[in-house]
PDB file of N, CA and C in Angstrom:
ATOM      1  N   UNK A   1     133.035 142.229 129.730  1.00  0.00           N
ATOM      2  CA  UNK A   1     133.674 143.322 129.023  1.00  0.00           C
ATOM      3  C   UNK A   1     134.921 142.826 128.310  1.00  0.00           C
ATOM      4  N   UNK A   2     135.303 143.423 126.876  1.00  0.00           N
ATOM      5  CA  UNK A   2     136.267 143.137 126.451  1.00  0.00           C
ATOM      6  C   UNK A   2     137.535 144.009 126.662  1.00  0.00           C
ATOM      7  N   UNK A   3     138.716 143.674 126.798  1.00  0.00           N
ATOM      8  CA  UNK A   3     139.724 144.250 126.791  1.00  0.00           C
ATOM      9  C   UNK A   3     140.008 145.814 126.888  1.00  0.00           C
ATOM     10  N   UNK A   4     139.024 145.948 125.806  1.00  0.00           N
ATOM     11  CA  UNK A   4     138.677 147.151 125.274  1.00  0.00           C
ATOM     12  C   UNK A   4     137.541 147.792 125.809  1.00  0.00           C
ATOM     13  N   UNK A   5     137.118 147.305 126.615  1.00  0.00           N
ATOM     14  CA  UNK A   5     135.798 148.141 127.322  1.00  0.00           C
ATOM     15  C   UNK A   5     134.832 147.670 126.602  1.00  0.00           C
ATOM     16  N   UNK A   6     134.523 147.268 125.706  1.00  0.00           N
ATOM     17  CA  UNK A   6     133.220 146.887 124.799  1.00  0.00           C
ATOM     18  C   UNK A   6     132.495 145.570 125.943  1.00  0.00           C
ATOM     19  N   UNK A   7     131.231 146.024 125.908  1.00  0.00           N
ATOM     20  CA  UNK A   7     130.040 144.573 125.926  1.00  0.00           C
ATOM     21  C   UNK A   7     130.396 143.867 125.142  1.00  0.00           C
ATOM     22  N   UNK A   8     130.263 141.957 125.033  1.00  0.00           N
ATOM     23  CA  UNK A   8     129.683 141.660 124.128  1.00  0.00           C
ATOM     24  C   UNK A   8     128.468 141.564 123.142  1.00  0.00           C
ATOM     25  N   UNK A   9     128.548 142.207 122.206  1.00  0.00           N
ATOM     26  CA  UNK A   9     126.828 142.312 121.469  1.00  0.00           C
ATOM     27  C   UNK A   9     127.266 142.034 120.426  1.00  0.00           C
ATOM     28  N   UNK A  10     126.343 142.587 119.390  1.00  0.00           N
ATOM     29  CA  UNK A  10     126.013 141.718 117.855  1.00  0.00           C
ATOM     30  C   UNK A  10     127.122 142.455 117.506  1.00  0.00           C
ATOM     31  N   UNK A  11     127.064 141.505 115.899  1.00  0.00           N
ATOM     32  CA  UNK A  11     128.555 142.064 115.304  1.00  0.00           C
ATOM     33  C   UNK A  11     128.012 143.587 114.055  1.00  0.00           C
ATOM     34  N   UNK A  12     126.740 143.733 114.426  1.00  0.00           N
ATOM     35  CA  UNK A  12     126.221 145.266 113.943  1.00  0.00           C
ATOM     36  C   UNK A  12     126.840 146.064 114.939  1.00  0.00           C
ATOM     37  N   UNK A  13     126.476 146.046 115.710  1.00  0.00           N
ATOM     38  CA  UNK A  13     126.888 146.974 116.547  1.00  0.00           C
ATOM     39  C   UNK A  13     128.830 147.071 116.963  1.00  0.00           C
ATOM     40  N   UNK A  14     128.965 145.959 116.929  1.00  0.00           N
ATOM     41  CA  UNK A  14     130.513 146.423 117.312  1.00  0.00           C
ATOM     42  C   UNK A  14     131.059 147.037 115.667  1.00  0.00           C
ATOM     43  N   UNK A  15     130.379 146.625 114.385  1.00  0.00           N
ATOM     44  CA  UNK A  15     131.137 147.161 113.022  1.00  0.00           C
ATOM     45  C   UNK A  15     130.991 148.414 113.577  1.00  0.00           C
ATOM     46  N   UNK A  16     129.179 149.082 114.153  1.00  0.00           N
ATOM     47  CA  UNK A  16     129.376 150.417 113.868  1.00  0.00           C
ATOM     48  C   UNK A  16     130.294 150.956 115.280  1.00  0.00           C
ATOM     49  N   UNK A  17     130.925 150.525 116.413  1.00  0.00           N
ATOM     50  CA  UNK A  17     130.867 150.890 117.203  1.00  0.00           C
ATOM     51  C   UNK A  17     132.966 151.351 117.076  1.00  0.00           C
ATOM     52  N   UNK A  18     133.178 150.324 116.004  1.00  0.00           N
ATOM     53  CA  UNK A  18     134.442 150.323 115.427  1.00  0.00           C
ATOM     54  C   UNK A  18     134.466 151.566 114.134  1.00  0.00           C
ATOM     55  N   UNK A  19     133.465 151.744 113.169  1.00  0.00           N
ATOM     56  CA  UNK A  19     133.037 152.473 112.429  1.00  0.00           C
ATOM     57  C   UNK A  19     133.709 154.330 113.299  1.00  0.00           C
ATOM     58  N   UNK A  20     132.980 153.982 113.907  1.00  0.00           N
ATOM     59  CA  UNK A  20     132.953 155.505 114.661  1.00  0.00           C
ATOM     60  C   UNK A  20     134.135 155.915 115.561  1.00  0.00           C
ATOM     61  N   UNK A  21     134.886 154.692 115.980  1.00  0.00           N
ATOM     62  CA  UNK A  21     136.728 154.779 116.365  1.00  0.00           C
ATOM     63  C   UNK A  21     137.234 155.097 114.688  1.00  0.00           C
ATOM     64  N   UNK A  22     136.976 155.284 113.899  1.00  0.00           N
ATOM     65  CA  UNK A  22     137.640 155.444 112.377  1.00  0.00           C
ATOM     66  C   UNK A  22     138.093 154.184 112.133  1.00  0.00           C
ATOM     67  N   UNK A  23     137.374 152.993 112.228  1.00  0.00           N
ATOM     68  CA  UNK A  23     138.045 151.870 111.426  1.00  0.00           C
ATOM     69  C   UNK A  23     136.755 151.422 110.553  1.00  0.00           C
ATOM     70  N   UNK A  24     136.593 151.450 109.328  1.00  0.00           N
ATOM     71  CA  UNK A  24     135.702 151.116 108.413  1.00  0.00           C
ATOM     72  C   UNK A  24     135.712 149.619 108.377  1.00  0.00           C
ATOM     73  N   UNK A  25     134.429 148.915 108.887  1.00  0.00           N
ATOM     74  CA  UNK A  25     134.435 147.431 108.480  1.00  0.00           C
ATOM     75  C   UNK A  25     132.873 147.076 108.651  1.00  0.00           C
ATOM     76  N   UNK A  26     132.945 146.164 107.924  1.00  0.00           N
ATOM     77  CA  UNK A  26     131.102 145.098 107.606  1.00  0.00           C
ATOM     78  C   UNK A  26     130.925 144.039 109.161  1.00  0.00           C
ATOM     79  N   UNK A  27     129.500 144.256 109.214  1.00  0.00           N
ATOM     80  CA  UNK A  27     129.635 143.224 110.121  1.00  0.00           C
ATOM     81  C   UNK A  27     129.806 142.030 109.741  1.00  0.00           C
ATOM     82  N   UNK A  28     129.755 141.826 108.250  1.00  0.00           N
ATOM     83  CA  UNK A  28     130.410 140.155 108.431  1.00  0.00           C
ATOM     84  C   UNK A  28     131.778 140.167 108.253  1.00  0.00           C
ATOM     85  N   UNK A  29     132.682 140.866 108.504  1.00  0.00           N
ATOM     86  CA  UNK A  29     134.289 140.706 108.228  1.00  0.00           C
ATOM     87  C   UNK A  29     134.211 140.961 110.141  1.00  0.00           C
ATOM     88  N   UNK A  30     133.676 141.528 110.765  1.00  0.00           N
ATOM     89  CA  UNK A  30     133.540 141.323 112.052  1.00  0.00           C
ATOM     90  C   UNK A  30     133.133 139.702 112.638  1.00  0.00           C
ATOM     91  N   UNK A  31     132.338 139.557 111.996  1.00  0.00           N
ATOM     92  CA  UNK A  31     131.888 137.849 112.518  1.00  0.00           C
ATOM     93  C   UNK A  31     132.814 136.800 111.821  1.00  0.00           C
ATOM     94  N   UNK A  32     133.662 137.298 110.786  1.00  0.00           N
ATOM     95  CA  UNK A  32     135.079 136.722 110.421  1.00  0.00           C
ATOM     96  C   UNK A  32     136.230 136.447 111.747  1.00  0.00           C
ATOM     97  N   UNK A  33     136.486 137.824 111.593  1.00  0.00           N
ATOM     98  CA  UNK A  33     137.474 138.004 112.651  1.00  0.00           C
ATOM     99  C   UNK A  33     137.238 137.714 114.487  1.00  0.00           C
ATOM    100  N   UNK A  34     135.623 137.459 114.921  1.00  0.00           N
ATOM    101  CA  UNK A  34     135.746 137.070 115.655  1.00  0.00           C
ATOM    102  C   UNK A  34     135.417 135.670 116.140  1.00  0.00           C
ATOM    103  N   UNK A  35     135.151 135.146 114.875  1.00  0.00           N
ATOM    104  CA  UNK A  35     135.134 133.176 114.580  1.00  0.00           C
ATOM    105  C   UNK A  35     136.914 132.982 114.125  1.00  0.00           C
ATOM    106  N   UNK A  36     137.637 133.382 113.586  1.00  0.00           N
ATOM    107  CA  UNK A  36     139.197 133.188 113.959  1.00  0.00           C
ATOM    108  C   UNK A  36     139.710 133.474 115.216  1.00  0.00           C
ATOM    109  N   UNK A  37     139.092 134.848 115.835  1.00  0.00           N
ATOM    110  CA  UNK A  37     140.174 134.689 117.116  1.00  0.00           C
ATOM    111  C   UNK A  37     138.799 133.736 118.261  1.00  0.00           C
ATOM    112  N   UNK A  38     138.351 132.251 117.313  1.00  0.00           N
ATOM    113  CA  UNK A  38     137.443 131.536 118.440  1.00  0.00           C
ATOM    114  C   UNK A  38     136.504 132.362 119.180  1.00  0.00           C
ATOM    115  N   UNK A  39     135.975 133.125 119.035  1.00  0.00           N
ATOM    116  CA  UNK A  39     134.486 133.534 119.333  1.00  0.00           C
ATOM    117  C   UNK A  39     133.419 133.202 119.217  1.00  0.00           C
ATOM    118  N   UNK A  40     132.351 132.923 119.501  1.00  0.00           N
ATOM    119  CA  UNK A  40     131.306 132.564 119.543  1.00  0.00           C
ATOM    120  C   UNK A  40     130.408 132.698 120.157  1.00  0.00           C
ATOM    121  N   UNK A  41     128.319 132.911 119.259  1.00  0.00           N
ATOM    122  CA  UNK A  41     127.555 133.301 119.904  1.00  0.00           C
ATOM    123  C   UNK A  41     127.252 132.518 121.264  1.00  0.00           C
ATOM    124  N   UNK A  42     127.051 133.034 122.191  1.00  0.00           N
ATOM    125  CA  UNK A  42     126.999 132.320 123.668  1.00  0.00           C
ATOM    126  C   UNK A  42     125.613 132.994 124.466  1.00  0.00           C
ATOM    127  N   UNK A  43     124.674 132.007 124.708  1.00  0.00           N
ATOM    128  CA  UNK A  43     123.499 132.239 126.009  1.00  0.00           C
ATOM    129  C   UNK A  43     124.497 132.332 127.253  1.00  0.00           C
ATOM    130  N   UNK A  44     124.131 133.174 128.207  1.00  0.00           N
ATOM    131  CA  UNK A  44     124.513 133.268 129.683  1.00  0.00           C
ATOM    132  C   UNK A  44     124.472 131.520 130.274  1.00  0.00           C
ATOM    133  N   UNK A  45     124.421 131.248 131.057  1.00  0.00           N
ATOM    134  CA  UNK A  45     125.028 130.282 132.058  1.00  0.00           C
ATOM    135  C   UNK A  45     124.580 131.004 133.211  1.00  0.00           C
ATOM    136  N   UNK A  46     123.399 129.588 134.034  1.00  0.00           N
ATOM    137  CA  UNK A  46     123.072 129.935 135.773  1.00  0.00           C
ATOM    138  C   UNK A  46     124.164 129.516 136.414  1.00  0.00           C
ATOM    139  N   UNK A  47     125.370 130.403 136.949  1.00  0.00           N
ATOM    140  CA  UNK A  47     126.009 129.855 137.951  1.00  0.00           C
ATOM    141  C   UNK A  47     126.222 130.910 139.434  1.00  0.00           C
ATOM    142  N   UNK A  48     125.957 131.891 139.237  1.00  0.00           N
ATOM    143  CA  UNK A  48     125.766 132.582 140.117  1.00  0.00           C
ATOM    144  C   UNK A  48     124.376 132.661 141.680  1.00  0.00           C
ATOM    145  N   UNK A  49     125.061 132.380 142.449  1.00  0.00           N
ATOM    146  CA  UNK A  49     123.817 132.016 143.537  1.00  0.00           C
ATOM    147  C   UNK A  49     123.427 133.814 144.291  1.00  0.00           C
ATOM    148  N   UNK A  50     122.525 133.776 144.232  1.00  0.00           N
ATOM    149  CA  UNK A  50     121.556 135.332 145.022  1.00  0.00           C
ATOM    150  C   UNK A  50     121.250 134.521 146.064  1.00  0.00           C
ATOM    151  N   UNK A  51     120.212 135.717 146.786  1.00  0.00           N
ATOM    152  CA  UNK A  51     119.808 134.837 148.020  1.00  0.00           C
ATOM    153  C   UNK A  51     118.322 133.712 147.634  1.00  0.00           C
ATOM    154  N   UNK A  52     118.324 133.439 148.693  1.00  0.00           N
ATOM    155  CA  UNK A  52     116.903 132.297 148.269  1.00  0.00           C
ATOM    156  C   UNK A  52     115.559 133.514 148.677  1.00  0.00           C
ATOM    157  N   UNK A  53     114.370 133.154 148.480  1.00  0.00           N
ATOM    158  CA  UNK A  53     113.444 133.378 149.220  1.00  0.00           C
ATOM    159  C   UNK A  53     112.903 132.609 150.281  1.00  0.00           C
ATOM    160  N   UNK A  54     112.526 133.799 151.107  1.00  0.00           N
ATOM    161  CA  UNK A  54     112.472 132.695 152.747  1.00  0.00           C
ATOM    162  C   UNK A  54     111.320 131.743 152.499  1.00  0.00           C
ATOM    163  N   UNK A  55     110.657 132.481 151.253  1.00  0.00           N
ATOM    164  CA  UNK A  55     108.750 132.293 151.257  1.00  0.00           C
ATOM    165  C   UNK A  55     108.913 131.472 149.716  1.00  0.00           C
ATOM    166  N   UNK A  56     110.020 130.939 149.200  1.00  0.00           N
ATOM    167  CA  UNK A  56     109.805 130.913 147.123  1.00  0.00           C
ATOM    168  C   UNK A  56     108.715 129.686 147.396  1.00  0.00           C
ATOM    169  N   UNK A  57     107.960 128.994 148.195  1.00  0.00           N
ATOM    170  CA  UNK A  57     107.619 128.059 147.613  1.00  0.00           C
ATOM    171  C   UNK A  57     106.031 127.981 148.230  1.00  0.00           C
ATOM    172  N   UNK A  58     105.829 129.059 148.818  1.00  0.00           N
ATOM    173  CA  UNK A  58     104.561 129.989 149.401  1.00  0.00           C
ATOM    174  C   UNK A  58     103.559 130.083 148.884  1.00  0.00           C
ATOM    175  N   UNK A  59     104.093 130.385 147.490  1.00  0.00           N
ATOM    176  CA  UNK A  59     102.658 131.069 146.134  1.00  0.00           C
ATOM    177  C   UNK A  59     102.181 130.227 145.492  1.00  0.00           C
ATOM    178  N   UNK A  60     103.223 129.309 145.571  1.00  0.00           N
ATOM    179  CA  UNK A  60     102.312 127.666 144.789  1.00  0.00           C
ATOM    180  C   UNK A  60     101.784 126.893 145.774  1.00  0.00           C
ATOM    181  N   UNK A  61     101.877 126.950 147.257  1.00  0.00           N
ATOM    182  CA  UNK A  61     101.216 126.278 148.064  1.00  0.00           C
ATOM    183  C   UNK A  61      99.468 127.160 148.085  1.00  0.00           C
ATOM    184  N   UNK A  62      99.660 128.068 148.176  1.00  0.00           N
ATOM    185  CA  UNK A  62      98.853 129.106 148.333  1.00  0.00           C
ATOM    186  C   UNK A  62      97.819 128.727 147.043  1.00  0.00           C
ATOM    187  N   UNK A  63      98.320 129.227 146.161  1.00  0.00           N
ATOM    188  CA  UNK A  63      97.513 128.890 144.927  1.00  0.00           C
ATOM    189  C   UNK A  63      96.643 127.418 144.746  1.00  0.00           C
ATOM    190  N   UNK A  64      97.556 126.280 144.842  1.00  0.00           N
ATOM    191  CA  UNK A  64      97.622 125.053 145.124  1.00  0.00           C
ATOM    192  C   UNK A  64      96.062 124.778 145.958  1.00  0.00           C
ATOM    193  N   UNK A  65      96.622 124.965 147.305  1.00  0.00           N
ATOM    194  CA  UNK A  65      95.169 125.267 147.884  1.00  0.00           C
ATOM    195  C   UNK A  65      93.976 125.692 147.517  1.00  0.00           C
ATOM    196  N   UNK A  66      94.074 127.031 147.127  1.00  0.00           N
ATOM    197  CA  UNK A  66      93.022 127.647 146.582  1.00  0.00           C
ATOM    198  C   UNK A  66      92.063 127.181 144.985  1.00  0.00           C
ATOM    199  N   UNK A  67      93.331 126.245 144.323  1.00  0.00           N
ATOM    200  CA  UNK A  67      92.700 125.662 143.010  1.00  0.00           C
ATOM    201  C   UNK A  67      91.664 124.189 143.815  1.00  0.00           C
ATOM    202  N   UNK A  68      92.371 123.785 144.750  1.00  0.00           N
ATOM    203  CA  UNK A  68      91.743 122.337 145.371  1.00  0.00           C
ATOM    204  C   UNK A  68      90.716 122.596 146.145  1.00  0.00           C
ATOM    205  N   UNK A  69      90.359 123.399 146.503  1.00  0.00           N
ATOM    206  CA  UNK A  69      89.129 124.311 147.052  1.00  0.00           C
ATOM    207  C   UNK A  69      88.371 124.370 145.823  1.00  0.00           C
ATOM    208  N   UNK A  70      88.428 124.789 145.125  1.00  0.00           N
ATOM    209  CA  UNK A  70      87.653 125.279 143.807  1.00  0.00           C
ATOM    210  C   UNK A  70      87.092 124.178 143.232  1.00  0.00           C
ATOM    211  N   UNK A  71      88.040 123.464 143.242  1.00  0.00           N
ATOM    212  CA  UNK A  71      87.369 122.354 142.183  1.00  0.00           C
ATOM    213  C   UNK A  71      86.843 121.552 143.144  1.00  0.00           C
ATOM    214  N   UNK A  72      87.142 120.965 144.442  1.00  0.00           N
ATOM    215  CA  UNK A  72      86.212 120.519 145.336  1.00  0.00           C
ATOM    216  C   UNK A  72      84.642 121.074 145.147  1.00  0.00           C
ATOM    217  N   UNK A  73      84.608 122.086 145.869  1.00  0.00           N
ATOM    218  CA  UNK A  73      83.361 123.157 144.944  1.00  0.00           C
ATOM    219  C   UNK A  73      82.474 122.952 143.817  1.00  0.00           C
ATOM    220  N   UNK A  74      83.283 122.304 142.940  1.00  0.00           N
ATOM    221  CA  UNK A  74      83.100 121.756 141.703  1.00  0.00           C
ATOM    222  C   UNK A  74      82.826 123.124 140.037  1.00  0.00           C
ATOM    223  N   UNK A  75      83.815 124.034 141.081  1.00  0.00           N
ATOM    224  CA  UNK A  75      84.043 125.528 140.315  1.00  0.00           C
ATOM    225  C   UNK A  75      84.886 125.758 139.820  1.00  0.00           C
ATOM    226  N   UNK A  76      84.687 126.289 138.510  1.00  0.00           N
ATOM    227  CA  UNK A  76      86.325 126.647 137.210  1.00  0.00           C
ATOM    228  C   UNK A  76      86.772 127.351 137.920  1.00  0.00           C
ATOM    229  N   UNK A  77      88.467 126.580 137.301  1.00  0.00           N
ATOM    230  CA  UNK A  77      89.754 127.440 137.990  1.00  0.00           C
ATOM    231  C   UNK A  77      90.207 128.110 136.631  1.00  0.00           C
ATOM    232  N   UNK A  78      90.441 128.866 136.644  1.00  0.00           N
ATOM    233  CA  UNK A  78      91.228 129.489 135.053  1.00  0.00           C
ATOM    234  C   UNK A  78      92.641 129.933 135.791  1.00  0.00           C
ATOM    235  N   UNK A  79      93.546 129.351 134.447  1.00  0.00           N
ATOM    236  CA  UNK A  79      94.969 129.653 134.768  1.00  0.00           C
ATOM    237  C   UNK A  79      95.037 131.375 133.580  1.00  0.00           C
ATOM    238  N   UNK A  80      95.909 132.006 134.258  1.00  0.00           N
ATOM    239  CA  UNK A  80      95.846 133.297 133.754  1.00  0.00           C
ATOM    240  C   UNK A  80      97.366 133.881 133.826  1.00  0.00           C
ATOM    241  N   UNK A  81      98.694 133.951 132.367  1.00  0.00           N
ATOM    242  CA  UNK A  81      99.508 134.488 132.500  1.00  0.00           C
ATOM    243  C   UNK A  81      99.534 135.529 132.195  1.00  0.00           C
ATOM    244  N   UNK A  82      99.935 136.329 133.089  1.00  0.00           N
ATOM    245  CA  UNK A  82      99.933 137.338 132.626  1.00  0.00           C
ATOM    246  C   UNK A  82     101.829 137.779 132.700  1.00  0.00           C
ATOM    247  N   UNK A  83     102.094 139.680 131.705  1.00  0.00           N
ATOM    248  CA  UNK A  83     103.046 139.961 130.927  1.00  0.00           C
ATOM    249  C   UNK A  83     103.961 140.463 132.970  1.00  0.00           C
ATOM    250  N   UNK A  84     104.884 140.539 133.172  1.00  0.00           N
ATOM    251  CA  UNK A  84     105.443 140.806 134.435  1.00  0.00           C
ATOM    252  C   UNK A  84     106.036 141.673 133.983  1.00  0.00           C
ATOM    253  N   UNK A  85     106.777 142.127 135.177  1.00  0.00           N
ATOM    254  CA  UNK A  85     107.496 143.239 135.230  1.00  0.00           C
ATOM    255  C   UNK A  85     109.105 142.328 135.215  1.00  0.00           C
ATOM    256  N   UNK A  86     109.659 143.389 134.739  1.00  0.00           N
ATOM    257  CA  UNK A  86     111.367 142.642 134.827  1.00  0.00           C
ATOM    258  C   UNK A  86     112.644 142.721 135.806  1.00  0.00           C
ATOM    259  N   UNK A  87     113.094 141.923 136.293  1.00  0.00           N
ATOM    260  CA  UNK A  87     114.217 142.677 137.034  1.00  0.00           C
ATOM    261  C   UNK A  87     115.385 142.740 136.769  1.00  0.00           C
ATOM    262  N   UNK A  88     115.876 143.706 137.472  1.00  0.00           N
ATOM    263  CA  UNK A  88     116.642 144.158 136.750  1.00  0.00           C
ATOM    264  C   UNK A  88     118.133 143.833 137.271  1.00  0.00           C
ATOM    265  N   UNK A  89     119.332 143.297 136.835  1.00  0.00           N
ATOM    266  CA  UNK A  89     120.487 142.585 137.869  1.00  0.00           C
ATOM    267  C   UNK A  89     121.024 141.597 136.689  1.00  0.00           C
ATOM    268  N   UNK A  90     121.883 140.752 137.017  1.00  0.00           N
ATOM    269  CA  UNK A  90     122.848 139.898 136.306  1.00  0.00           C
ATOM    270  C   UNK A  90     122.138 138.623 136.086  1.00  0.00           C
ATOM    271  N   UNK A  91     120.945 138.468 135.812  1.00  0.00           N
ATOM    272  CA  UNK A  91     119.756 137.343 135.281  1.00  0.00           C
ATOM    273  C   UNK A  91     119.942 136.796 133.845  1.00  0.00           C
ATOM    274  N   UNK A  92     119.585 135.835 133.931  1.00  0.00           N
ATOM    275  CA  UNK A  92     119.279 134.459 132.713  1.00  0.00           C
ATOM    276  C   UNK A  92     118.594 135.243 131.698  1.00  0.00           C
ATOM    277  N   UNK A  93     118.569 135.803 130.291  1.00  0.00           N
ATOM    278  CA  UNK A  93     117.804 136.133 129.336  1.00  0.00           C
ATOM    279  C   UNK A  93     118.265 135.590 128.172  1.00  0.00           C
ATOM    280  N   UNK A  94     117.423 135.607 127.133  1.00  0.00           N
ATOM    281  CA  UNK A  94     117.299 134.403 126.108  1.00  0.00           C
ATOM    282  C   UNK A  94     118.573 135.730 124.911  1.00  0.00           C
ATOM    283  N   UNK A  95     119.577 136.547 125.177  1.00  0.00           N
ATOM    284  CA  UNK A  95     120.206 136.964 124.102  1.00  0.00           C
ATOM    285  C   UNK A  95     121.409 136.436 123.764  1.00  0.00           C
ATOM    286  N   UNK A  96     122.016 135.785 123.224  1.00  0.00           N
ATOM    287  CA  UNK A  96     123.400 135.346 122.608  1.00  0.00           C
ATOM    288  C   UNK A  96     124.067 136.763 122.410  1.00  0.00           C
ATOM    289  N   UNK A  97     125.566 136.711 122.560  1.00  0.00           N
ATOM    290  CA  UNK A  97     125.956 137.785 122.357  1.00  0.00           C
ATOM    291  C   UNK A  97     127.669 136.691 121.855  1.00  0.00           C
ATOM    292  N   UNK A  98     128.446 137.972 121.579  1.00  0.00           N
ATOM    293  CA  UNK A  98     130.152 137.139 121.004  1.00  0.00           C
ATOM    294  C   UNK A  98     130.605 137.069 122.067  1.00  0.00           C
ATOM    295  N   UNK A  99     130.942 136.146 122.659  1.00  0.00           N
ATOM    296  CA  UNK A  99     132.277 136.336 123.876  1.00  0.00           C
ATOM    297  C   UNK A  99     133.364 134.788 122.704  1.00  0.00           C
ATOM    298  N   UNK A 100     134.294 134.740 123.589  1.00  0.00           N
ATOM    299  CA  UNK A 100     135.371 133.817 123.576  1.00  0.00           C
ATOM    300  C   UNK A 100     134.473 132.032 123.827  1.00  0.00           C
ATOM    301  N   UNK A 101     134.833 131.659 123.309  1.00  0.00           N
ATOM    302  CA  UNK A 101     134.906 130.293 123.035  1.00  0.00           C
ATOM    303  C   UNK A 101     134.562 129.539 124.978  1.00  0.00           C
ATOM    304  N   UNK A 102     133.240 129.305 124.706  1.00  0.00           N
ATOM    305  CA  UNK A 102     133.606 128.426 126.339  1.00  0.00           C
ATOM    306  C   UNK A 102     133.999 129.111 127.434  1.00  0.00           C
ATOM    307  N   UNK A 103     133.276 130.473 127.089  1.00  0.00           N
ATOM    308  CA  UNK A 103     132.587 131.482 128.632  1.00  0.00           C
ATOM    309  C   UNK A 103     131.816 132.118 128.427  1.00  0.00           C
ATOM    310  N   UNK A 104     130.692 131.766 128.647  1.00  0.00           N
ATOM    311  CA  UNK A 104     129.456 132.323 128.742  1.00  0.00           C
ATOM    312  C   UNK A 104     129.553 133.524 129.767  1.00  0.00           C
ATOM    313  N   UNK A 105     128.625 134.593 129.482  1.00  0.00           N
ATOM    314  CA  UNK A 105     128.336 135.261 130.788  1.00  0.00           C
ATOM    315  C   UNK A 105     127.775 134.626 132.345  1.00  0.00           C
ATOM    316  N   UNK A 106     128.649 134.303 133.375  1.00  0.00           N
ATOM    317  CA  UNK A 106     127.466 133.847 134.685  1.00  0.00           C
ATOM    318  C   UNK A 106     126.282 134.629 134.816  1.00  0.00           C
ATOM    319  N   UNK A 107     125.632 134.081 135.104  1.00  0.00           N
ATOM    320  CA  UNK A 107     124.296 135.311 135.917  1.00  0.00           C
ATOM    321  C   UNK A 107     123.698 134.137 137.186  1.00  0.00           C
ATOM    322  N   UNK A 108     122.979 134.933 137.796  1.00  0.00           N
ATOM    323  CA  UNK A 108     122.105 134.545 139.328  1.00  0.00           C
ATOM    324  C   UNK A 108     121.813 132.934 138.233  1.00  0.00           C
ATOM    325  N   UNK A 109     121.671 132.782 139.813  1.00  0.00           N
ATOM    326  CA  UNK A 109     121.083 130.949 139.374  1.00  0.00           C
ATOM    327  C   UNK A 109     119.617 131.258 139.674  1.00  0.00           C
ATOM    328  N   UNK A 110     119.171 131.854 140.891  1.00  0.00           N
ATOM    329  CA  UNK A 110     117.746 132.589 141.244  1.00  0.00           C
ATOM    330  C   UNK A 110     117.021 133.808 140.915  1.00  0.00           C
ATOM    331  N   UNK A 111     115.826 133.751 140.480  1.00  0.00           N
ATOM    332  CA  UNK A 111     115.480 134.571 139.580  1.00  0.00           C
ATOM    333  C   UNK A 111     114.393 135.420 141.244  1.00  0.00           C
ATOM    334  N   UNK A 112     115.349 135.974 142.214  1.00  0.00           N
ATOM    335  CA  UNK A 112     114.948 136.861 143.088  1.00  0.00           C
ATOM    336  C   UNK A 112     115.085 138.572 143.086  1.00  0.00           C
ATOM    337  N   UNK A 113     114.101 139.273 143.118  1.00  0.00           N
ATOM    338  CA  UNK A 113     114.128 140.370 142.856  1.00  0.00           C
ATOM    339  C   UNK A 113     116.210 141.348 144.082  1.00  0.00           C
ATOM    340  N   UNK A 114     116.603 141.556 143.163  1.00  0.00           N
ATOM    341  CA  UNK A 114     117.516 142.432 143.947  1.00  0.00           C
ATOM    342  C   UNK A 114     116.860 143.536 144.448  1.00  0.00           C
ATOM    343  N   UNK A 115     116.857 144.072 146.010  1.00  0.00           N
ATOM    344  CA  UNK A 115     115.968 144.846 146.372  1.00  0.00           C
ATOM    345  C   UNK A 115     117.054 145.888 145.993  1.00  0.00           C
ATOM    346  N   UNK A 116     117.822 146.637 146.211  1.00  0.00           N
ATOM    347  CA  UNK A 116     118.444 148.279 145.681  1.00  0.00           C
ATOM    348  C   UNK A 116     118.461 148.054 143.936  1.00  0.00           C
ATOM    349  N   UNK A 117     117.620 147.580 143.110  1.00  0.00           N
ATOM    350  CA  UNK A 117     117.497 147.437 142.062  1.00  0.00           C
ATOM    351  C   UNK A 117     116.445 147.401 141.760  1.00  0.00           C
ATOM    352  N   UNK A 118     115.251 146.641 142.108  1.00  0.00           N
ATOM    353  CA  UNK A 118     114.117 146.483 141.594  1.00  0.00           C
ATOM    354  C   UNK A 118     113.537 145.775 140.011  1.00  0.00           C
ATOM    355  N   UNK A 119     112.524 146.361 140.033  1.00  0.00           N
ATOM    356  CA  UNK A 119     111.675 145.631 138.930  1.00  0.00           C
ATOM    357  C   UNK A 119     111.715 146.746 137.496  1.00  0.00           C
ATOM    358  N   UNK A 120     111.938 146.667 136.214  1.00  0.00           N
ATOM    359  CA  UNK A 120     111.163 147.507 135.699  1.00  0.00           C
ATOM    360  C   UNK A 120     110.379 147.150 134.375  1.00  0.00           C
ATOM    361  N   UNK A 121     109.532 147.759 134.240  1.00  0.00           N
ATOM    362  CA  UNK A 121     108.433 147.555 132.884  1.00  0.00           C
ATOM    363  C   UNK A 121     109.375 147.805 131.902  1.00  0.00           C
ATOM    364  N   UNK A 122     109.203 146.661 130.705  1.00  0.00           N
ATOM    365  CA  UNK A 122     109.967 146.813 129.722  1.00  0.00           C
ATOM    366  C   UNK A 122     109.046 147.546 128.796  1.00  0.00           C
TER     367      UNK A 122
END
């Protein structure tokens, strides 16, 4: 959060978000003013530790097995990704946003479901 209560987000949104406090400005005189006062677009940073899973390394043993079975067998394995559900908490996602020069947002270093939070369909 900035000073001011604002997220960092795009510089659309803070013109209009300034727009509507009564200050008229473009988002590129916004991406002016916040490359002078050293701003810059920034990805999050894993530095935050959650808990582990007791089991994280379970589903690839599991699987693991079950592919070496198969093909022993001498039977197709098909790999299959499918779209997940999201969770929801202070996690790694691919958006750049403005902060200050050389602070990224932290988020979890582990990508473990927070249980009083959960999952949700985007």
């Amino acid at each position: 959060m900035s000073p001011l209560g604002w997220t960092y987000k795009g510089t659309r949104r803070l013109a209009k978000e300034l727009t509507a406090m009564g200050h008229t400005i473009s988002r590129t005189v916004v991406g002016e003013l916040l490359n002078a006062q050293k701003f810059s677009l920034q990805g999050n940073r894993k530095t935050l530790e959650g808990r582990q899973s007791p089991d994280g390394n379970a589903q690839f043993l599991h699987i693991n097995d079950r592919v070496t079975k198969a093909l022993a067998r001498e039977q197709p394995v098909i790999s299959v990704d499918t779209k997940k559900k999201e969770l929801v908490g202070d996690f790694k996602n691919n958006v750049r946003e403005w902060r200050p020069q050389g602070s990224p947002e932290a988020v979890r270093v582990h990508d473990f479901v927070i249980r009083e939070l959960g999952r949700v369909v985007p």
